[in-house]
N, C-alpha and C. Protein backbone atom coordinates (compact mmCIF):
# COMPACT_ATOMS: atom_id res chain seq x y z
N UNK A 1 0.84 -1.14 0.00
CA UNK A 1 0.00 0.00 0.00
C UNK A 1 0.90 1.22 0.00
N UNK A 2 0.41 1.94 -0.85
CA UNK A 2 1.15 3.39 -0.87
C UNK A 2 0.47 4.60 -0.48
N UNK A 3 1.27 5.96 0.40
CA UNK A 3 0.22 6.46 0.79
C UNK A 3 -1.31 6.21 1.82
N UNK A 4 -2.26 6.84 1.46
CA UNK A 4 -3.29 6.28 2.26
C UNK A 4 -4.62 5.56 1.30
N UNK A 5 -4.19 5.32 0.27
CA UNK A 5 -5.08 4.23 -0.67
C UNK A 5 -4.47 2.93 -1.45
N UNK A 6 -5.41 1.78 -1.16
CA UNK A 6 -4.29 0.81 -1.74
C UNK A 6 -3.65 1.13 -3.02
N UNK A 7 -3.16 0.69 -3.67
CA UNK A 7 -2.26 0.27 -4.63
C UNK A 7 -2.96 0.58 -6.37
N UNK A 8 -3.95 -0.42 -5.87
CA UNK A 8 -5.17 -0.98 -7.10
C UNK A 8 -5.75 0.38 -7.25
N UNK A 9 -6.57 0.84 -5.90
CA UNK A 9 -7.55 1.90 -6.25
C UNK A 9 -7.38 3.28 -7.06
N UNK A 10 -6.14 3.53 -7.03
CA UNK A 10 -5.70 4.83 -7.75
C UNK A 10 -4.35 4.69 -8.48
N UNK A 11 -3.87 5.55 -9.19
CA UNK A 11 -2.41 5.85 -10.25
C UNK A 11 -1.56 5.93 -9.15
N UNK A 12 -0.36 6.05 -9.34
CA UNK A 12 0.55 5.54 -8.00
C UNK A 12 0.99 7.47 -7.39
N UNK A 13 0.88 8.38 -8.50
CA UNK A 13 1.09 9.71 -7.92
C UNK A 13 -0.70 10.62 -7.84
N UNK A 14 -1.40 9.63 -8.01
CA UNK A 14 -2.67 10.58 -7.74
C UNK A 14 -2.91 10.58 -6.19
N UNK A 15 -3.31 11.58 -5.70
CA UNK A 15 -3.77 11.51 -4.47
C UNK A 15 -5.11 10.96 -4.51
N UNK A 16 -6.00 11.38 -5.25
CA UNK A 16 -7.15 11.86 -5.57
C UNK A 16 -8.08 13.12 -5.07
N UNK A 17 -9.12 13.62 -6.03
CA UNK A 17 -9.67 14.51 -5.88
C UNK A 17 -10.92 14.85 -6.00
N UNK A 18 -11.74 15.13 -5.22
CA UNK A 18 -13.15 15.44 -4.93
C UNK A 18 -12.81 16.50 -5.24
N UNK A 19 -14.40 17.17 -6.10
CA UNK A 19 -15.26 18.13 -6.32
C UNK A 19 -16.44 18.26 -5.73
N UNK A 20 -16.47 19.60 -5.16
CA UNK A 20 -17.81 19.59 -4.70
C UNK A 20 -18.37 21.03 -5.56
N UNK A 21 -19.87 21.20 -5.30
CA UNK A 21 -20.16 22.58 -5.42
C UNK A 21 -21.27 23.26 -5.19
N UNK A 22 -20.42 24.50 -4.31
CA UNK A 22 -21.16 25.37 -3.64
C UNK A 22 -22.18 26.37 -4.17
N UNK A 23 -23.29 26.27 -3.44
CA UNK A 23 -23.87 27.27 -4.03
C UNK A 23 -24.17 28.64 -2.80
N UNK A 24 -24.46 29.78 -3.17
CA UNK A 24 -24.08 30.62 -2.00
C UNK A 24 -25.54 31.37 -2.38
N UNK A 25 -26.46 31.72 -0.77
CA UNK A 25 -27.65 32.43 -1.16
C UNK A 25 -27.09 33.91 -1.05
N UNK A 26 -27.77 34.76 -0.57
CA UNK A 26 -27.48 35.98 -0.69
C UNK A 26 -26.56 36.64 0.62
N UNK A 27 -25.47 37.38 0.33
CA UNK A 27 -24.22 37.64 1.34
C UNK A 27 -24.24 39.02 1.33
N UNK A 28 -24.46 39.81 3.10
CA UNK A 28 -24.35 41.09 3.34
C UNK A 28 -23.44 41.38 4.11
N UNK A 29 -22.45 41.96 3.60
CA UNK A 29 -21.09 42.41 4.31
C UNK A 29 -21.36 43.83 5.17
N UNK A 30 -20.68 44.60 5.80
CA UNK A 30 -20.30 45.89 6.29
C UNK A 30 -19.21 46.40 5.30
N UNK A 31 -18.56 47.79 5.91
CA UNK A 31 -18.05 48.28 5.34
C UNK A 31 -16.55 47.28 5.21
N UNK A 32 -15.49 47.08 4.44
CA UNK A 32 -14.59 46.32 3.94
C UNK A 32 -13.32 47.43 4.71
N UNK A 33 -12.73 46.84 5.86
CA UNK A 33 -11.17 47.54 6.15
C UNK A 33 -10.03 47.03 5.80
N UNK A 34 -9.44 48.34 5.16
CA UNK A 34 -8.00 48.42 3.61
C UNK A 34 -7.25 48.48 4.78
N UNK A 35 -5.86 47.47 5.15
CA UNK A 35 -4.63 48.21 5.88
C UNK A 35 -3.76 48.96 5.07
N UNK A 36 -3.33 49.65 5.43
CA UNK A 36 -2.12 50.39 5.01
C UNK A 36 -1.38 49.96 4.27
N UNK A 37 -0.68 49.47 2.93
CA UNK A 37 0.36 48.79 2.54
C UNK A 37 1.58 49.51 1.98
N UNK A 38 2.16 48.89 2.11
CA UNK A 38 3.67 49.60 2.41
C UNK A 38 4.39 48.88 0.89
N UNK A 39 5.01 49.33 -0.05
CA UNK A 39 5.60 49.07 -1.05
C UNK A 39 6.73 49.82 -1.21
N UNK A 40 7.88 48.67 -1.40
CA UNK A 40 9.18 49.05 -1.50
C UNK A 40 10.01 48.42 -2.90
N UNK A 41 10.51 49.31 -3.46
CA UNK A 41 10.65 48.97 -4.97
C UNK A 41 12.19 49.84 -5.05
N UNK A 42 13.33 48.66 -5.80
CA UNK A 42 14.35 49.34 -5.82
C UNK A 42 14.42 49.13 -7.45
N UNK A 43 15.28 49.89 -7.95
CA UNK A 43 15.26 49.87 -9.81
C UNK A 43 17.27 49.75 -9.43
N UNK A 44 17.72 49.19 -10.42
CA UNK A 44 19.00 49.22 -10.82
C UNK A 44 19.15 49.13 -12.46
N UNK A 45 19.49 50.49 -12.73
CA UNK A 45 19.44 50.60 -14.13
C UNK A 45 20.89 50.73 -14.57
N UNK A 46 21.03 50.49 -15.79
CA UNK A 46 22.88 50.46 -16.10
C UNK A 46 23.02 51.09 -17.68
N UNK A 47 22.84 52.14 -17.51
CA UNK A 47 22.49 53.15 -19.08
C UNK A 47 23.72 52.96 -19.64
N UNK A 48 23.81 52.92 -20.86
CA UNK A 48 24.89 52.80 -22.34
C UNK A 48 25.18 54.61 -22.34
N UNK A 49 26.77 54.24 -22.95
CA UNK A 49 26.72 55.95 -22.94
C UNK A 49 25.84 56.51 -24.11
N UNK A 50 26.28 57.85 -23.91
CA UNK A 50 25.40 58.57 -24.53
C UNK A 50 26.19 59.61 -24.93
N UNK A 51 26.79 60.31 -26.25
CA UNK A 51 27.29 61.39 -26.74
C UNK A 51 26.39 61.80 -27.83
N UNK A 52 27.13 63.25 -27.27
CA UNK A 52 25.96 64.65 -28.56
C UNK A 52 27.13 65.22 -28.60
N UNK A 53 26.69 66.21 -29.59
CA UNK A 53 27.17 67.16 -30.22
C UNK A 53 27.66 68.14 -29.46
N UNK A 54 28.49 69.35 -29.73
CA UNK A 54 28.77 70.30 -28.94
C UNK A 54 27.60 71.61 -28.42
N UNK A 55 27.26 71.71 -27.31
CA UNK A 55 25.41 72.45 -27.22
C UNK A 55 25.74 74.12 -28.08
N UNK A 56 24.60 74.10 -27.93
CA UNK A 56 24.95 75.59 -28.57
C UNK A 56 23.64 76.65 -27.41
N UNK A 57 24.56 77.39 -26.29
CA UNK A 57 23.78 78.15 -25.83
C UNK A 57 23.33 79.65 -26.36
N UNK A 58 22.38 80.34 -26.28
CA UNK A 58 21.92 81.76 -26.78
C UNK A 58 22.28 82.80 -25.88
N UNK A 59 22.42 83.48 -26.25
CA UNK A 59 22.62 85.01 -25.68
C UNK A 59 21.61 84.98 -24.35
N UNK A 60 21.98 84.78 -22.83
CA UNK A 60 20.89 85.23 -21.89
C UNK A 60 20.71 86.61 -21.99
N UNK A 61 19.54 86.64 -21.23
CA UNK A 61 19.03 87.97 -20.94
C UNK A 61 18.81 88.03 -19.69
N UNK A 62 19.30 88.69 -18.69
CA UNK A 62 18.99 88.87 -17.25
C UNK A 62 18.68 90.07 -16.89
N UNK A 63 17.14 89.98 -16.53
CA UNK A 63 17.03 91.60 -15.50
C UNK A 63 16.70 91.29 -13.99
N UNK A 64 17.97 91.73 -13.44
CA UNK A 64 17.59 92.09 -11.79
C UNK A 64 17.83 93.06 -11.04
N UNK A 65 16.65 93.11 -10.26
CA UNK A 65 16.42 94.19 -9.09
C UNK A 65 16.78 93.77 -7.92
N UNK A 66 17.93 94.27 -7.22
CA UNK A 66 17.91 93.92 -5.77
C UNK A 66 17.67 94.91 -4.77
N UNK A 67 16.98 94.94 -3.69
CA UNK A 67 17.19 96.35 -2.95
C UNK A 67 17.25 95.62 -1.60
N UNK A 68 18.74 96.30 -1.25
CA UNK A 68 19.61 95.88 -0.56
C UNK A 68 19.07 97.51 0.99
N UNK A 69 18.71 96.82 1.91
CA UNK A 69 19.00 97.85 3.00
C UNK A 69 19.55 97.18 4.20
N UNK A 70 20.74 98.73 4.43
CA UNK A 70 22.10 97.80 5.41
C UNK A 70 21.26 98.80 6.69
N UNK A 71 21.91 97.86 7.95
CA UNK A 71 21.91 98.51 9.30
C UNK A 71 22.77 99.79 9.47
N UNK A 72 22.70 100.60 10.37
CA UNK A 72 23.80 102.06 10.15
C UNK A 72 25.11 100.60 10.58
N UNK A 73 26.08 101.71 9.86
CA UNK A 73 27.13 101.38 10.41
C UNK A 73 28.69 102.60 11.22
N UNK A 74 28.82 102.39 12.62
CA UNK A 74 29.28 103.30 12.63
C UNK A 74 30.74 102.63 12.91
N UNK A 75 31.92 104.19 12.46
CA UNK A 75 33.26 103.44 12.66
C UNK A 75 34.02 104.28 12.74
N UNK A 76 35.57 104.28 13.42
CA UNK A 76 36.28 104.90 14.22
C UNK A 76 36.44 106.28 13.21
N UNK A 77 37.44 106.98 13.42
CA UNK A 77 38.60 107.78 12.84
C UNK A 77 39.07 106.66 12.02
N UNK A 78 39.54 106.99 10.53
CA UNK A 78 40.20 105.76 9.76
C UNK A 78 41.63 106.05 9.69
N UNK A 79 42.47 105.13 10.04
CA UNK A 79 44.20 105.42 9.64
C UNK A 79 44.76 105.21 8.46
N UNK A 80 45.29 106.64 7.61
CA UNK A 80 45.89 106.34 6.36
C UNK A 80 47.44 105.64 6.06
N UNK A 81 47.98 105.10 5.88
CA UNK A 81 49.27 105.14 6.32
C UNK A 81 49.70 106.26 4.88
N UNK A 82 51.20 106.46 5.02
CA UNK A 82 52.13 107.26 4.57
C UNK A 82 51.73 107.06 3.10
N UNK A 83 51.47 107.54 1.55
CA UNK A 83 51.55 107.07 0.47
C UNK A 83 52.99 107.60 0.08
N UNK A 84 53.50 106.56 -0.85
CA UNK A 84 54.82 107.29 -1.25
C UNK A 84 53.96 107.09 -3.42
N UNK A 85 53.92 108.40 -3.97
CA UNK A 85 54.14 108.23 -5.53
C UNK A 85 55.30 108.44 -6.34
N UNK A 86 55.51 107.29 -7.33
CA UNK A 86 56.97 107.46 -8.08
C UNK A 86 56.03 107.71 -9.49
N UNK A 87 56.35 108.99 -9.99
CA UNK A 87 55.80 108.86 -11.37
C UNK A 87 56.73 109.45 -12.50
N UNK A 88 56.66 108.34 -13.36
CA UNK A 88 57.47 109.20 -14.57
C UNK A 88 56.50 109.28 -15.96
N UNK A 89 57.19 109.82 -16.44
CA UNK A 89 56.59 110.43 -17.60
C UNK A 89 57.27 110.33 -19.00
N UNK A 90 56.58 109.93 -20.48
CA UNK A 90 57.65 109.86 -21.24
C UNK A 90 57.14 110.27 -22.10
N UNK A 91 57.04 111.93 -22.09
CA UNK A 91 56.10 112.56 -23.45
C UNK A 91 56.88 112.95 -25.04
N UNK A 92 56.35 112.49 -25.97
CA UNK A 92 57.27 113.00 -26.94
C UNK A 92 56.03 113.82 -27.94
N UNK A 93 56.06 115.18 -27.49
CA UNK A 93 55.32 115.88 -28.75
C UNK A 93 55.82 115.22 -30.10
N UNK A 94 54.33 115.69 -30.72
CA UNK A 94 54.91 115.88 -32.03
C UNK A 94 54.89 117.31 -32.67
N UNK A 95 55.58 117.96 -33.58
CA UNK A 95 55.99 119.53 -34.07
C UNK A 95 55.10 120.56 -33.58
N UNK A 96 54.94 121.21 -32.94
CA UNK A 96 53.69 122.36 -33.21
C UNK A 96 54.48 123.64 -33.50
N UNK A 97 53.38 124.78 -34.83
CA UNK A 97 53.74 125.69 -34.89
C UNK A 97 52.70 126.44 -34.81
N UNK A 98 52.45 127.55 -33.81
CA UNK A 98 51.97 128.78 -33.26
C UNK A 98 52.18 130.04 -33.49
N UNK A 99 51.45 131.22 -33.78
CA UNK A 99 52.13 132.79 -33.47
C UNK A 99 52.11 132.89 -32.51
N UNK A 100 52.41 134.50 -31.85
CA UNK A 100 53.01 134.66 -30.85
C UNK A 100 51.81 134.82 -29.60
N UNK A 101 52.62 133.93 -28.72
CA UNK A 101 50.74 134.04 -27.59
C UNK A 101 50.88 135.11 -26.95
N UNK A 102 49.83 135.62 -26.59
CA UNK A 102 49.48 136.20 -25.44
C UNK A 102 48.96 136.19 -24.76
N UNK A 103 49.51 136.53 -23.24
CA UNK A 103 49.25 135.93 -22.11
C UNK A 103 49.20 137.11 -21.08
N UNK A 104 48.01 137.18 -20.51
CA UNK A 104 46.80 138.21 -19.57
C UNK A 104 47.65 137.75 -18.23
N UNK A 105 47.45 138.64 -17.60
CA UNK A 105 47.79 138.67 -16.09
C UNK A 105 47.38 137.44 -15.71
N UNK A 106 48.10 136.76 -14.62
CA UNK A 106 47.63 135.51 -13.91
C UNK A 106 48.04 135.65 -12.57
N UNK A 107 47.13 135.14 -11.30
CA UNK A 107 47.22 135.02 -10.02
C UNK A 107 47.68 133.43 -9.54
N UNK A 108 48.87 133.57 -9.14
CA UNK A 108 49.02 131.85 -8.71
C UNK A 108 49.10 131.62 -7.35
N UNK A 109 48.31 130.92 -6.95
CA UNK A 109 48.27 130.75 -4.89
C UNK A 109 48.97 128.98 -4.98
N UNK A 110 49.94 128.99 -4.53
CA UNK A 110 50.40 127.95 -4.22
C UNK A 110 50.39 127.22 -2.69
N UNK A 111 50.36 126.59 -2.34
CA UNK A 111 50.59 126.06 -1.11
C UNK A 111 51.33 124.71 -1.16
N UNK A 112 52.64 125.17 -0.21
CA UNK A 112 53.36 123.27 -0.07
C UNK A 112 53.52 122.94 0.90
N UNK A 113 53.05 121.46 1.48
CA UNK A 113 53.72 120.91 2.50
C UNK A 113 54.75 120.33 2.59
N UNK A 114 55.77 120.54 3.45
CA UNK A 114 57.25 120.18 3.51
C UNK A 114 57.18 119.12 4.57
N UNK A 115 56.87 118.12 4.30
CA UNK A 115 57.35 116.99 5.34
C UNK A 115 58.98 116.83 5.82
N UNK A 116 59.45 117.07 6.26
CA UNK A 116 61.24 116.28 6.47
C UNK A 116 61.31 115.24 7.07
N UNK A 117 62.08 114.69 6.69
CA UNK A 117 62.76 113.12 7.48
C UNK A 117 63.41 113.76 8.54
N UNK A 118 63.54 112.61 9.55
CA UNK A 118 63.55 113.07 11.40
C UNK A 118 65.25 113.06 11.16
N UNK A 119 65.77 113.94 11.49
CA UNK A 119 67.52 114.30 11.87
C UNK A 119 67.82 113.94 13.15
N UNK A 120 68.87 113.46 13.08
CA UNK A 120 69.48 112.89 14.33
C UNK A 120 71.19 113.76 13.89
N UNK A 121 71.34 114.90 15.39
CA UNK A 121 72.50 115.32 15.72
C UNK A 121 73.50 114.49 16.77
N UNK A 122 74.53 115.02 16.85
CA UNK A 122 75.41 114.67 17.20
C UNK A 122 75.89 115.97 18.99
N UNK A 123 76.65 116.04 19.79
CA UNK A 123 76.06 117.09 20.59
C UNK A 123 77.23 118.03 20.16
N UNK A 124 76.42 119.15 20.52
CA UNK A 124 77.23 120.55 19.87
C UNK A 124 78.39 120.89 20.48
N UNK A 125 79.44 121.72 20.16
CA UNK A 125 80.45 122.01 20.59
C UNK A 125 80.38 123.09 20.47
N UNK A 126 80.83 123.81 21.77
CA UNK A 126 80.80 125.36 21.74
C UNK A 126 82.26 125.96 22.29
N UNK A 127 82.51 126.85 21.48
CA UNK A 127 83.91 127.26 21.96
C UNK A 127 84.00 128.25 23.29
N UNK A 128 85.48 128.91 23.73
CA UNK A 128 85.50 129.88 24.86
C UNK A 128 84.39 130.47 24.90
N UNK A 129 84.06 130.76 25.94
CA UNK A 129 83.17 132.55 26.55
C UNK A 129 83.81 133.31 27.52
N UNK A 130 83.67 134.76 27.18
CA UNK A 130 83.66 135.27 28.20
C UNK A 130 83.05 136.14 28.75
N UNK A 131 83.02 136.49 30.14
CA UNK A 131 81.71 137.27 30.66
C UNK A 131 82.28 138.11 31.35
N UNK A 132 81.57 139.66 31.60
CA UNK A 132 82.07 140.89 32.08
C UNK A 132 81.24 140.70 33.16
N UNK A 133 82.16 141.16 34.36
CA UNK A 133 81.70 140.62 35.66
C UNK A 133 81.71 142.52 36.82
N UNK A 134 80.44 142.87 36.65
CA UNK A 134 80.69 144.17 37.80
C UNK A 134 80.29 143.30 39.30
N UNK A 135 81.31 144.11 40.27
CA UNK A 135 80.83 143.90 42.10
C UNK A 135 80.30 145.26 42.00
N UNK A 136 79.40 145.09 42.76
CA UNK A 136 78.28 146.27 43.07
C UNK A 136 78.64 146.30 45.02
N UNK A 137 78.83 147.08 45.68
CA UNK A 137 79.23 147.12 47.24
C UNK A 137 78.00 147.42 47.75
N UNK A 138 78.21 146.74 48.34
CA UNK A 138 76.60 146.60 49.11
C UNK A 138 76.89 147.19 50.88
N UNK A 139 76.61 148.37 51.36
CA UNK A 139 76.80 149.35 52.43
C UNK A 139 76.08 148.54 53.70
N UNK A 140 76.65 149.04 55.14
CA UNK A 140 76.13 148.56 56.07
C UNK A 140 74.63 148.66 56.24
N UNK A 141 74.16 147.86 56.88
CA UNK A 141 72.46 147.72 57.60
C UNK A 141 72.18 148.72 58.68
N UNK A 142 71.25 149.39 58.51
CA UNK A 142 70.82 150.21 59.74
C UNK A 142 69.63 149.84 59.80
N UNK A 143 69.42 149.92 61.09
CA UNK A 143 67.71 149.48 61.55
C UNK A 143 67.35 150.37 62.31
N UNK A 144 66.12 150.90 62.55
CA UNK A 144 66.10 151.68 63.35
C UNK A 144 64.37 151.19 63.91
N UNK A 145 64.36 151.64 65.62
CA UNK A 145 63.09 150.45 66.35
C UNK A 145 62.29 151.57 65.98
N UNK A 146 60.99 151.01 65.99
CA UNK A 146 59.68 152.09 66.01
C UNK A 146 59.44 152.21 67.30
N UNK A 147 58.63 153.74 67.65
CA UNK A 147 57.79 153.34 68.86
C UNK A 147 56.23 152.61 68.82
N UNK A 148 55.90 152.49 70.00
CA UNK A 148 54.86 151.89 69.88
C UNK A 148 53.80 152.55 71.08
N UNK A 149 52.84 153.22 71.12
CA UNK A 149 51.91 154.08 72.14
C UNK A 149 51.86 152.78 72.72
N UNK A 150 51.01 153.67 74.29
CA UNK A 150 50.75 152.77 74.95
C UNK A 150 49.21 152.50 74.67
N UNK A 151 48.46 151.38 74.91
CA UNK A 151 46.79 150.77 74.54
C UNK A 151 46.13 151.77 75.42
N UNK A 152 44.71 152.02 74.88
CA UNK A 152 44.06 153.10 75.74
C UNK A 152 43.00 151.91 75.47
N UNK A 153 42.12 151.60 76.23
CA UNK A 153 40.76 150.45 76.53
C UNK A 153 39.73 151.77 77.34
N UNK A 154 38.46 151.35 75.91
CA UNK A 154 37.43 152.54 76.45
C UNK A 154 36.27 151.52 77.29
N UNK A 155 35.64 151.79 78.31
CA UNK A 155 34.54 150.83 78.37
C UNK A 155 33.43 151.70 77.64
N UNK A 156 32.49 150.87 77.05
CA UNK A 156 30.94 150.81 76.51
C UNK A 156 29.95 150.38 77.83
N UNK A 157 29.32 151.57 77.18
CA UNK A 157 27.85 151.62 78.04
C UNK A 157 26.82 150.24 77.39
N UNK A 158 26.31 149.84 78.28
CA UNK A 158 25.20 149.08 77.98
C UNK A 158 23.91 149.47 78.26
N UNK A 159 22.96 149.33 78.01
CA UNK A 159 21.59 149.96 78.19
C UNK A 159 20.90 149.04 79.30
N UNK A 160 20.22 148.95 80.21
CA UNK A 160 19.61 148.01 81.42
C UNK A 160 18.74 147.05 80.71
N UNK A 161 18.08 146.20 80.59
CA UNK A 161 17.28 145.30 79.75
C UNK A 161 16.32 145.70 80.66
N UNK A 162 15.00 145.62 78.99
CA UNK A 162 14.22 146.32 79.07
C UNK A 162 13.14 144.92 78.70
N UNK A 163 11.77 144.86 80.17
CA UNK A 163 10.78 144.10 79.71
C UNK A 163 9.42 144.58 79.27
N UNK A 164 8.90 144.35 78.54
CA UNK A 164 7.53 144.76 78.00
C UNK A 164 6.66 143.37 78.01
N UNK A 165 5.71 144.16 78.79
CA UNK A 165 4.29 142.97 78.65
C UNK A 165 3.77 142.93 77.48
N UNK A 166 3.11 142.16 77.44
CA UNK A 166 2.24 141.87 75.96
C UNK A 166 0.75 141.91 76.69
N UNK A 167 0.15 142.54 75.48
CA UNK A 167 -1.93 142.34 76.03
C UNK A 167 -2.33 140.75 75.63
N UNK A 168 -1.66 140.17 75.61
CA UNK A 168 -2.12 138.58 75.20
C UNK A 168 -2.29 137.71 76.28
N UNK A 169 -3.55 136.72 76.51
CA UNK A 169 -3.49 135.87 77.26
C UNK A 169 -2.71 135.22 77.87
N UNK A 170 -1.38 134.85 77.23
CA UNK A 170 -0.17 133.79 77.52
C UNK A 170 0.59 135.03 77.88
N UNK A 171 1.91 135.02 79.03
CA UNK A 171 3.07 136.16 79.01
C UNK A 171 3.92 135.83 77.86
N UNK A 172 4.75 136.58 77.18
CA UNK A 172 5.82 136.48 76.66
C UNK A 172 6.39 138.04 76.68
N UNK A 173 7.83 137.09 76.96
CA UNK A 173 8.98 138.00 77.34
C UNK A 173 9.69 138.34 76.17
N UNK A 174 10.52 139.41 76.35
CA UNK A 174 11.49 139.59 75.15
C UNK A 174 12.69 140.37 75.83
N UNK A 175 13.70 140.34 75.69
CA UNK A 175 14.70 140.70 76.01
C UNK A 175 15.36 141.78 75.05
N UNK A 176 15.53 142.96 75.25
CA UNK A 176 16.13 144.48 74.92
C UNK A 176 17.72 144.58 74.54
N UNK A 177 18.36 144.89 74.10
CA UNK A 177 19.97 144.82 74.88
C UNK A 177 20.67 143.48 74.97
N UNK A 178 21.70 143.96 75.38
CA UNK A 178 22.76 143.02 75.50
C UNK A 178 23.40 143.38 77.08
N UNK A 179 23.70 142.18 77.99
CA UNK A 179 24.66 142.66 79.65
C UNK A 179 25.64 142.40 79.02
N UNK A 180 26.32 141.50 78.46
CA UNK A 180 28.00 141.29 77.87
C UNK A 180 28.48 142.96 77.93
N UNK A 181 30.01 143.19 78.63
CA UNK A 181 30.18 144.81 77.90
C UNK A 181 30.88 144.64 76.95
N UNK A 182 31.09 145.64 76.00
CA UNK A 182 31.44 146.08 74.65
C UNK A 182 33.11 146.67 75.04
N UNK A 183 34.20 146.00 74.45
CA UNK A 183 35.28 146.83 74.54
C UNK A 183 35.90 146.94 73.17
N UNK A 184 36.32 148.57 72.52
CA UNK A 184 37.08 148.35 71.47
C UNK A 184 38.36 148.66 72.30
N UNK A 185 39.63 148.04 71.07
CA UNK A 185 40.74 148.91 71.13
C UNK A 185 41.22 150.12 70.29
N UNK A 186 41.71 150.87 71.29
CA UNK A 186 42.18 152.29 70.00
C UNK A 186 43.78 152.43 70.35
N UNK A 187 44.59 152.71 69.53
CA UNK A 187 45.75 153.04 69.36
C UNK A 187 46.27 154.31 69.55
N UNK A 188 47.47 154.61 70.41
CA UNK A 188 48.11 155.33 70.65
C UNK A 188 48.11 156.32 69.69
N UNK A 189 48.19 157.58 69.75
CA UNK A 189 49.04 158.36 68.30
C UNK A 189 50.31 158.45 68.82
């Protein structure tokens, strides 16, 4: 026996096979849910060359507008350094012939700045001097004392302090004068 049918009953690679058939009455679904599908596709292509001709581009035409606005900018004092100009010149007229010019008064205002390069001396040498020398005599000191008067001290009167009432409910006092006495000094003649 081969398989699960004898030998006799079937071809030796048939399994065998039933048919049946269905018949289906009427089928009501809901709505049908699609997942998401995800497709991933790689290409590997291997192109033959390819030559042309030399291109031939046209004349562009470009119009542009830019409008450019900067932030202020502010900035120091600028430092020039020194310019040095070497200029030569290698004119060769050619012939000219002229009558005789004439030439009107002219005003010429010139102005030059003379820069010099910094000199470095050596220290000077100065020969003899001589100097005329007067003594002037200078005479003895006399002093002579001042007098001096003797102090005369006046006394000052003071006036007695003086009180006055007031017509007001409350007293108040006031004080007149001065008790301190008054002394000037006067000088002798």
């Amino acid at each position: 026996m081969l398989g699960f049918s004898p030998l006799a009953s079937a071809p030796l690679a048939d399994s065998g096979v039933e048919n049946f058939a269905l018949a289906a009455d009427n089928i009501t679904s809901g709505a049908p849910t699609v997942a998401a599908a995800t497709l991933v596709q790689d290409h590997a292509f291997a192109p033959i060359d390819i030559v042309t001709g030399s291109p031939v581009i046209g004349v562009p035409v470009v119009a542009q507008n830019n409008v450019l606005t900067a932030d202020g900018i502010a900035a120091g004092a600028p430092t020039v350094a020194q310019s040095t100009l070497t200029s030569i010149h290698a004119l060769i007229p050619t012939e000219i012939t002229a009558g005789a010019p004439t030439v009107g008064d002219s005003t010429v205002t010139a102005n030059h700045v003379l820069l010099g390069a910094e000199i470095t001396a050596g220290d000077p040498i100065v020969g003899p001097a001589r100097f005329k020398w007067q003594l002037e005599p200078v005479g003895p000191e006399t002093w002579a004392e001042q007098a001096v008067g003797a102090e005369t001290w006046t006394e000052q009167t003071v006036s007695a302090e003086t009180w006055a009432e007031q017509a007001v409910g409350a007293e108040t006092w006031t004080e007149r004068g001065s008790t301190a006495p008054a002394w000037t000094e006067q000088e002798a003649a």
